[in-house]
Protein backbone atom coordinates (compact mmCIF):
# COMPACT_ATOMS: atom_id res chain seq x y z
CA UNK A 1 -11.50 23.54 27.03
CA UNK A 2 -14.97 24.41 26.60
CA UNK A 3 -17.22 22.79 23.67
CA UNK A 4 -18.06 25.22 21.18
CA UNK A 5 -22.35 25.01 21.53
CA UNK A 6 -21.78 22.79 24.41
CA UNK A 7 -22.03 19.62 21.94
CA UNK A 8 -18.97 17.49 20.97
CA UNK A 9 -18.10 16.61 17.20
CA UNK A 10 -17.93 13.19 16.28
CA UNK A 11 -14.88 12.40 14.11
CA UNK A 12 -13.82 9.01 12.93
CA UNK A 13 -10.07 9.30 11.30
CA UNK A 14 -10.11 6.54 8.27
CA UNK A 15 -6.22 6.66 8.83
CA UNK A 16 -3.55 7.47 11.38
CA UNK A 17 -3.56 11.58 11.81
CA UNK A 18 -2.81 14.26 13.94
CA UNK A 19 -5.46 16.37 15.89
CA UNK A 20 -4.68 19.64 16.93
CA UNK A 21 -7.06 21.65 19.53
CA UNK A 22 -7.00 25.07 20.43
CA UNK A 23 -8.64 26.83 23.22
CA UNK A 24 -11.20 28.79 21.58
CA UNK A 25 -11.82 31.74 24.28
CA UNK A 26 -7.85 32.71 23.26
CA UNK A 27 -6.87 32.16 19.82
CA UNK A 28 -10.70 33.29 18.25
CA UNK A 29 -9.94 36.63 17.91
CA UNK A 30 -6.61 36.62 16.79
CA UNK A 31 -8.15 33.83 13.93
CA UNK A 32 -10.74 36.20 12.80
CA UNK A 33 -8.32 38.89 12.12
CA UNK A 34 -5.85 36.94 10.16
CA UNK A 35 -7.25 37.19 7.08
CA UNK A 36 -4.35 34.45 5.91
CA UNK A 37 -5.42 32.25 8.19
CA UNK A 38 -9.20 32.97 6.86
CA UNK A 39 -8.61 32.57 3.12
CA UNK A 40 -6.28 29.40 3.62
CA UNK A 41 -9.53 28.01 5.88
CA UNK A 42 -12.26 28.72 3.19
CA UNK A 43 -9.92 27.61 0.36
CA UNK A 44 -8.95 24.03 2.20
CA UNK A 45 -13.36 23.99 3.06
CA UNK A 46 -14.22 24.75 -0.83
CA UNK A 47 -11.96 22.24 -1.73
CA UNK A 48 -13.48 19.35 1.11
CA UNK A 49 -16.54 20.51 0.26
CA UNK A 50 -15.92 20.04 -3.95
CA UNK A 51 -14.34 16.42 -2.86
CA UNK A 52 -18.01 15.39 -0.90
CA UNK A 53 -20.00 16.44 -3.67
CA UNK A 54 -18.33 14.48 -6.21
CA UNK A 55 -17.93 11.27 -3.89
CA UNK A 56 -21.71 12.05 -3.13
CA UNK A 57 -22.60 12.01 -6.69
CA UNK A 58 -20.10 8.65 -6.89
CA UNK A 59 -22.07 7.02 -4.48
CA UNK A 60 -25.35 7.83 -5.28
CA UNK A 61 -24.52 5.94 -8.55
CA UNK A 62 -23.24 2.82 -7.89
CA UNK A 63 -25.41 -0.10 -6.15
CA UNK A 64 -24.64 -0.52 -2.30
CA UNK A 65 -22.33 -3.78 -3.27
CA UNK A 66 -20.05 -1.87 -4.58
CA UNK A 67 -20.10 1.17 -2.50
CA UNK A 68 -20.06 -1.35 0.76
CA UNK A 69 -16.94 -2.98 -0.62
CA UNK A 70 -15.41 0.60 -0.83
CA UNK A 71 -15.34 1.23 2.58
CA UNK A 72 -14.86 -1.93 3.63
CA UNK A 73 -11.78 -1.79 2.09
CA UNK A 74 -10.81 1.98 3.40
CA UNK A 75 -11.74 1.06 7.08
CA UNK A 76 -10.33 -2.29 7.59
CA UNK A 77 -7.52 -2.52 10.26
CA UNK A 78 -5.43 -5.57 8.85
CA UNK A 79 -8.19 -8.03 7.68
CA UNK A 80 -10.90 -7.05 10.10
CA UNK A 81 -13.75 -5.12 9.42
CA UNK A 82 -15.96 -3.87 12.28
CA UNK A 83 -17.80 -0.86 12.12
CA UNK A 84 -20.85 0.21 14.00
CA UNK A 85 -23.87 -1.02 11.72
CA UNK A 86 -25.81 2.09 12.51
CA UNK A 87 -23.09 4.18 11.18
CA UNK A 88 -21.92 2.61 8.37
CA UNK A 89 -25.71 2.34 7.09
CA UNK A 90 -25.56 6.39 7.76
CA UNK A 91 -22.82 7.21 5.82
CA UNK A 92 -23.61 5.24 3.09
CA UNK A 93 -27.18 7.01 2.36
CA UNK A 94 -29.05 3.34 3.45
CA UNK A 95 -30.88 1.21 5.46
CA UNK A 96 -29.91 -0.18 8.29
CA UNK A 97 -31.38 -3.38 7.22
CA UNK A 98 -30.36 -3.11 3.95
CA UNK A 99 -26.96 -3.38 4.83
CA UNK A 100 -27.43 -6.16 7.11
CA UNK A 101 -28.84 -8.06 3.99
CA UNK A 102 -25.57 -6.76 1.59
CA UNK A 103 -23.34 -8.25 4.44
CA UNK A 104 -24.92 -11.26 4.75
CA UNK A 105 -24.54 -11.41 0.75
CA UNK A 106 -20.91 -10.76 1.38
CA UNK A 107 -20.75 -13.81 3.80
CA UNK A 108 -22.69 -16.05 1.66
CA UNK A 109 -20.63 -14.84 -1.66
CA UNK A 110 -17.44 -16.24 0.49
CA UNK A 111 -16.00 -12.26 0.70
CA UNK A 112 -16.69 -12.05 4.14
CA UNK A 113 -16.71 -14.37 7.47
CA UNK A 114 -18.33 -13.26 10.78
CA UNK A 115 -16.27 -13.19 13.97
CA UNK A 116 -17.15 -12.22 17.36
CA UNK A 117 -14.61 -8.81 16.55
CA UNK A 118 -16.57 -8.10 13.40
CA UNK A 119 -15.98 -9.26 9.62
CA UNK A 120 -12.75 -11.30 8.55
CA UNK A 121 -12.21 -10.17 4.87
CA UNK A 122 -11.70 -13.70 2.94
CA UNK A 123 -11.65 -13.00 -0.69
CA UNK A 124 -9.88 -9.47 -1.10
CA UNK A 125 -9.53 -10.12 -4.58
CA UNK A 126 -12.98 -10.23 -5.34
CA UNK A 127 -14.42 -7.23 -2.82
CA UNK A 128 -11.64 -5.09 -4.22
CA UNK A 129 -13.34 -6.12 -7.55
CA UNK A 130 -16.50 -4.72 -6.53
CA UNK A 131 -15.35 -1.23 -5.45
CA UNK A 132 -12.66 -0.96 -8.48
CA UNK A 133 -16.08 -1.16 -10.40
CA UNK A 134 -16.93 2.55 -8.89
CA UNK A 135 -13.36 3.48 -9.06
CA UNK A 136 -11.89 4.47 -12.84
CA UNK A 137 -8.53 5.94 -11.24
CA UNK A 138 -8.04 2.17 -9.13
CA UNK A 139 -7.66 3.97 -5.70
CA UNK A 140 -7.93 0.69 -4.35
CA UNK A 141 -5.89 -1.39 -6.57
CA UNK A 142 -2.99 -0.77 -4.10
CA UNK A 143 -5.65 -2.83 -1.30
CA UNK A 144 -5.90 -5.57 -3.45
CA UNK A 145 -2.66 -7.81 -2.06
């Protein structure tokens, strides 16, 4: 299957998912003429797109702490934590440097203990305290055992 531009998309699934790929030189047409198929795509995109701009807004308003703890929380894999620095600094809007200095906060705060494999979460209580702080409808109170 060709890439579409010749450049491949980078997509990081925060949970387990399906991904479905079609080849693009046969179903294209038929895609562009199925105007159900068309609505259903820019209704699903206006809604994503709505969904970014508020958790844009979210997270331009809370200090990194918080936001950090956030997706600490929604990208753990049991009680491990190890994103790519560079990344995580990108999708949160900072620094990477000032993200080295929140972690190390985190450490020294007792939330957090560096491994080799990345960051053992040791006081869930208290770094789901931090992101319930940006989050009135608790969508991580269910993280917080």
């Amino acid at each position: 299957m060709n890439l579409q531009g010749g450049f491949a998309r980078a997509v990081q699934a925060i949970e387990e998912c399906w991904c479905l790929a079609l080849p693009m030189k046969h179903y294209r047409p038929l895609l562009l003429n199925d105007t159900l198929f068309l609505r259903k795509l820019c209704v699903t995109l206006s809604h994503k797109n709505y969904r970014n701009i508020v958790s844009l807004t979210q997270n331009q308003s809370f200090p990194l702490v918080n936001r950090l703890a956030a997706f600490i929380l929604l990208s753990q894999e049991g009680d491990l934590y190890h994103e790519k620095h560079t990344q995580a600094a990108e999708y949160l809007g900072v620094s990477y440097r000032h993200l080295l200095y929140v972690l190390a906060q985190f450490i020294n705060d007792g939330l957090l203990i560096k491994s080799k494999k990345g960051y053992l979460i040791k006081n869930r209580k208290q770094l789901s305290g931090l992101a319930l702080e940006m989050d009135p409808e608790n969508k991580f109170s269910g993280m917080m055992q």
